[in-house]
C-alpha atoms as a PDB file:
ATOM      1  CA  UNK A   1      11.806 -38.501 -16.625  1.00  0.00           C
ATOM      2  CA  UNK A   2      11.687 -34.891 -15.819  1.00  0.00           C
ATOM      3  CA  UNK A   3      12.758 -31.746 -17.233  1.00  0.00           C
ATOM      4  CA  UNK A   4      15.586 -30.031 -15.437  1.00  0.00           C
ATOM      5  CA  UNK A   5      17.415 -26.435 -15.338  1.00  0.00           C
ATOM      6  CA  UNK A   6      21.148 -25.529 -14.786  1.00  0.00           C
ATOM      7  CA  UNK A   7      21.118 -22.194 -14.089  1.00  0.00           C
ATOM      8  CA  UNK A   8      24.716 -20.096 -13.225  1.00  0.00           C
ATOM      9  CA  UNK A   9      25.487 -17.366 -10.813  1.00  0.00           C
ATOM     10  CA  UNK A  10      27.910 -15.800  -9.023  1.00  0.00           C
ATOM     11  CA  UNK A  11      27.922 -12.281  -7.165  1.00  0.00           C
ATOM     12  CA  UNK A  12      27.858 -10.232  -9.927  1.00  0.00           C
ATOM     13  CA  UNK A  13      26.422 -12.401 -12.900  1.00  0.00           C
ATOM     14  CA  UNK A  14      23.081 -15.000 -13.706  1.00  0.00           C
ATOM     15  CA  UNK A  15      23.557 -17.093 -16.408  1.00  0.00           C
ATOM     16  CA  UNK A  16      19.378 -18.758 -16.795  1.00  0.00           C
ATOM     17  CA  UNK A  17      19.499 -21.895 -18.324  1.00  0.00           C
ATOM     18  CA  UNK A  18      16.024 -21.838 -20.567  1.00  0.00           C
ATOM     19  CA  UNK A  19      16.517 -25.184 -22.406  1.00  0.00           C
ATOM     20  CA  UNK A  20      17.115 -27.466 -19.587  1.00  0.00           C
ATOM     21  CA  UNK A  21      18.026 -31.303 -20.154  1.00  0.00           C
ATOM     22  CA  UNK A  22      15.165 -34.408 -19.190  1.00  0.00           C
ATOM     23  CA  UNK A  23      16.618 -36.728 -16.736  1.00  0.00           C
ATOM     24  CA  UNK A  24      15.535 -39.996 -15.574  1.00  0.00           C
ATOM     25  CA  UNK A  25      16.897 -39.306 -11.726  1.00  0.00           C
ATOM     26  CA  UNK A  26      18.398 -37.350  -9.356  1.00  0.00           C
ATOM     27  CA  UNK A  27      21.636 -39.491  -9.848  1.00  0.00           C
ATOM     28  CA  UNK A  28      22.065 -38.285 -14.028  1.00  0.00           C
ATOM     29  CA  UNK A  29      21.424 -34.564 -12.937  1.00  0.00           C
ATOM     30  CA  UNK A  30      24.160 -34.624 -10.657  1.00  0.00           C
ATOM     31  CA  UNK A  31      26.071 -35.922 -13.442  1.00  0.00           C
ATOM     32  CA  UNK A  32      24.808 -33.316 -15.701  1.00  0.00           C
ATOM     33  CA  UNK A  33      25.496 -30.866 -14.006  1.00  0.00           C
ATOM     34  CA  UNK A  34      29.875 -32.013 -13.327  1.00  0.00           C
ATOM     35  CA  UNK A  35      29.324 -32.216 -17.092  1.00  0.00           C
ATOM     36  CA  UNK A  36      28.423 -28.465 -17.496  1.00  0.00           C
ATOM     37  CA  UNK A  37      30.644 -27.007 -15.008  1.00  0.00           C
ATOM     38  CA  UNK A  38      33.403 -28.374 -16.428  1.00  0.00           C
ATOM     39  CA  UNK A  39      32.370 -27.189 -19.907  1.00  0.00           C
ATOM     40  CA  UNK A  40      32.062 -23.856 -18.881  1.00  0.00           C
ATOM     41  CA  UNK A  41      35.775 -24.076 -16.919  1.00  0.00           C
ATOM     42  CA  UNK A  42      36.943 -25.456 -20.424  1.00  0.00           C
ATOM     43  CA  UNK A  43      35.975 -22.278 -22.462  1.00  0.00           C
ATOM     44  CA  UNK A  44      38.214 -19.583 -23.545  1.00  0.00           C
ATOM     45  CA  UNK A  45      37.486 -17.108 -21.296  1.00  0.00           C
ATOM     46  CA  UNK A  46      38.861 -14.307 -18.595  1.00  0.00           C
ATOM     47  CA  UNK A  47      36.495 -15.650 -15.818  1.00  0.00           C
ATOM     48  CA  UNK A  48      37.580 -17.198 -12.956  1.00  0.00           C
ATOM     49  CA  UNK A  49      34.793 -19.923 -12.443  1.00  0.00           C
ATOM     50  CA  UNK A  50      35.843 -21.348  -9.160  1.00  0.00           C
ATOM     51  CA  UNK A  51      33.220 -18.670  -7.201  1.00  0.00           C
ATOM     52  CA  UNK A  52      30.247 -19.293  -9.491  1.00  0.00           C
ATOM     53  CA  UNK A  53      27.185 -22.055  -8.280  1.00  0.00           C
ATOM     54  CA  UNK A  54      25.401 -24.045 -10.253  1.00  0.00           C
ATOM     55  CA  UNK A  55      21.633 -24.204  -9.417  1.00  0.00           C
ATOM     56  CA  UNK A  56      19.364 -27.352 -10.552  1.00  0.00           C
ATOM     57  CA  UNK A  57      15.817 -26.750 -10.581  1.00  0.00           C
ATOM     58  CA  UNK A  58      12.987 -28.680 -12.138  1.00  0.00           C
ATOM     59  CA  UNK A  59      10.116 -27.375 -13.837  1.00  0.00           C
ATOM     60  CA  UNK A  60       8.321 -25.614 -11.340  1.00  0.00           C
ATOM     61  CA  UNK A  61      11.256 -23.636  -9.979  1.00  0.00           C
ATOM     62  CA  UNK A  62      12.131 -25.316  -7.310  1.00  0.00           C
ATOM     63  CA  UNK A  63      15.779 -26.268  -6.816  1.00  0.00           C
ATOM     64  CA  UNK A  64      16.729 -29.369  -6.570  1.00  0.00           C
ATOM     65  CA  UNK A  65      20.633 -29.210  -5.499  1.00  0.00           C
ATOM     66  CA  UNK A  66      23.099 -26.818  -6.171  1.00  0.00           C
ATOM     67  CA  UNK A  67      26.986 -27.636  -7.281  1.00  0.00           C
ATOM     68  CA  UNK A  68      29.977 -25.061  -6.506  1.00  0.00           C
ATOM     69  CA  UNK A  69      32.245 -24.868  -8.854  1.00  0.00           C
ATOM     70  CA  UNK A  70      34.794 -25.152  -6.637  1.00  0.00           C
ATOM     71  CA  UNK A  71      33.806 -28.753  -5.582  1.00  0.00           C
ATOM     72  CA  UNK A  72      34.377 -29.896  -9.313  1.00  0.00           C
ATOM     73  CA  UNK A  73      36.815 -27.580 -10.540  1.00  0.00           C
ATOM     74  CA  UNK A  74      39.266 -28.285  -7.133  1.00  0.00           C
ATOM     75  CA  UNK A  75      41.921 -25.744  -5.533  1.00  0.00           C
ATOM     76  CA  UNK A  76      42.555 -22.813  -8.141  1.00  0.00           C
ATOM     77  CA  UNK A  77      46.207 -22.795  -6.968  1.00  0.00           C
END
């Protein structure tokens, strides 16, 4: 198990994850991480989510994968 971060960004904005979730794999982060992009795209909100990037790292800092938005959330239009 390991301790893992989902931090948010776009051009203009950083969202820093400082809770993290523990994981048993690479597999359940991945899955994690669909999980919270489509919370985010679920809440009430102006923001257009479809440019943000979702950034795994583990507990050193170093990232691990990153997830578009995009490649979850589909075509906008």
């Amino acid at each position: 198990m390991t301790q893992v971060y989902f931090h948010c960004s776009n051009t203009k904005k950083v969202f820093v994850d400082r809770r993290g979730a523990v994981v048993d794999d690479l597999a359940e982060a991945r899955d994690h991480a669909t999980q919270v992009v489509q919370s985010l795209a679920k809440t009430r909100s102006l923001e257009d989510w479809h440019d943000w990037v979702l950034h795994v790292s583990d507990n050193l800092g170093d990232e691990l994968f990153v997830v578009p938005f995009a490649s979850v959330l589909g075509n906008p239009h």
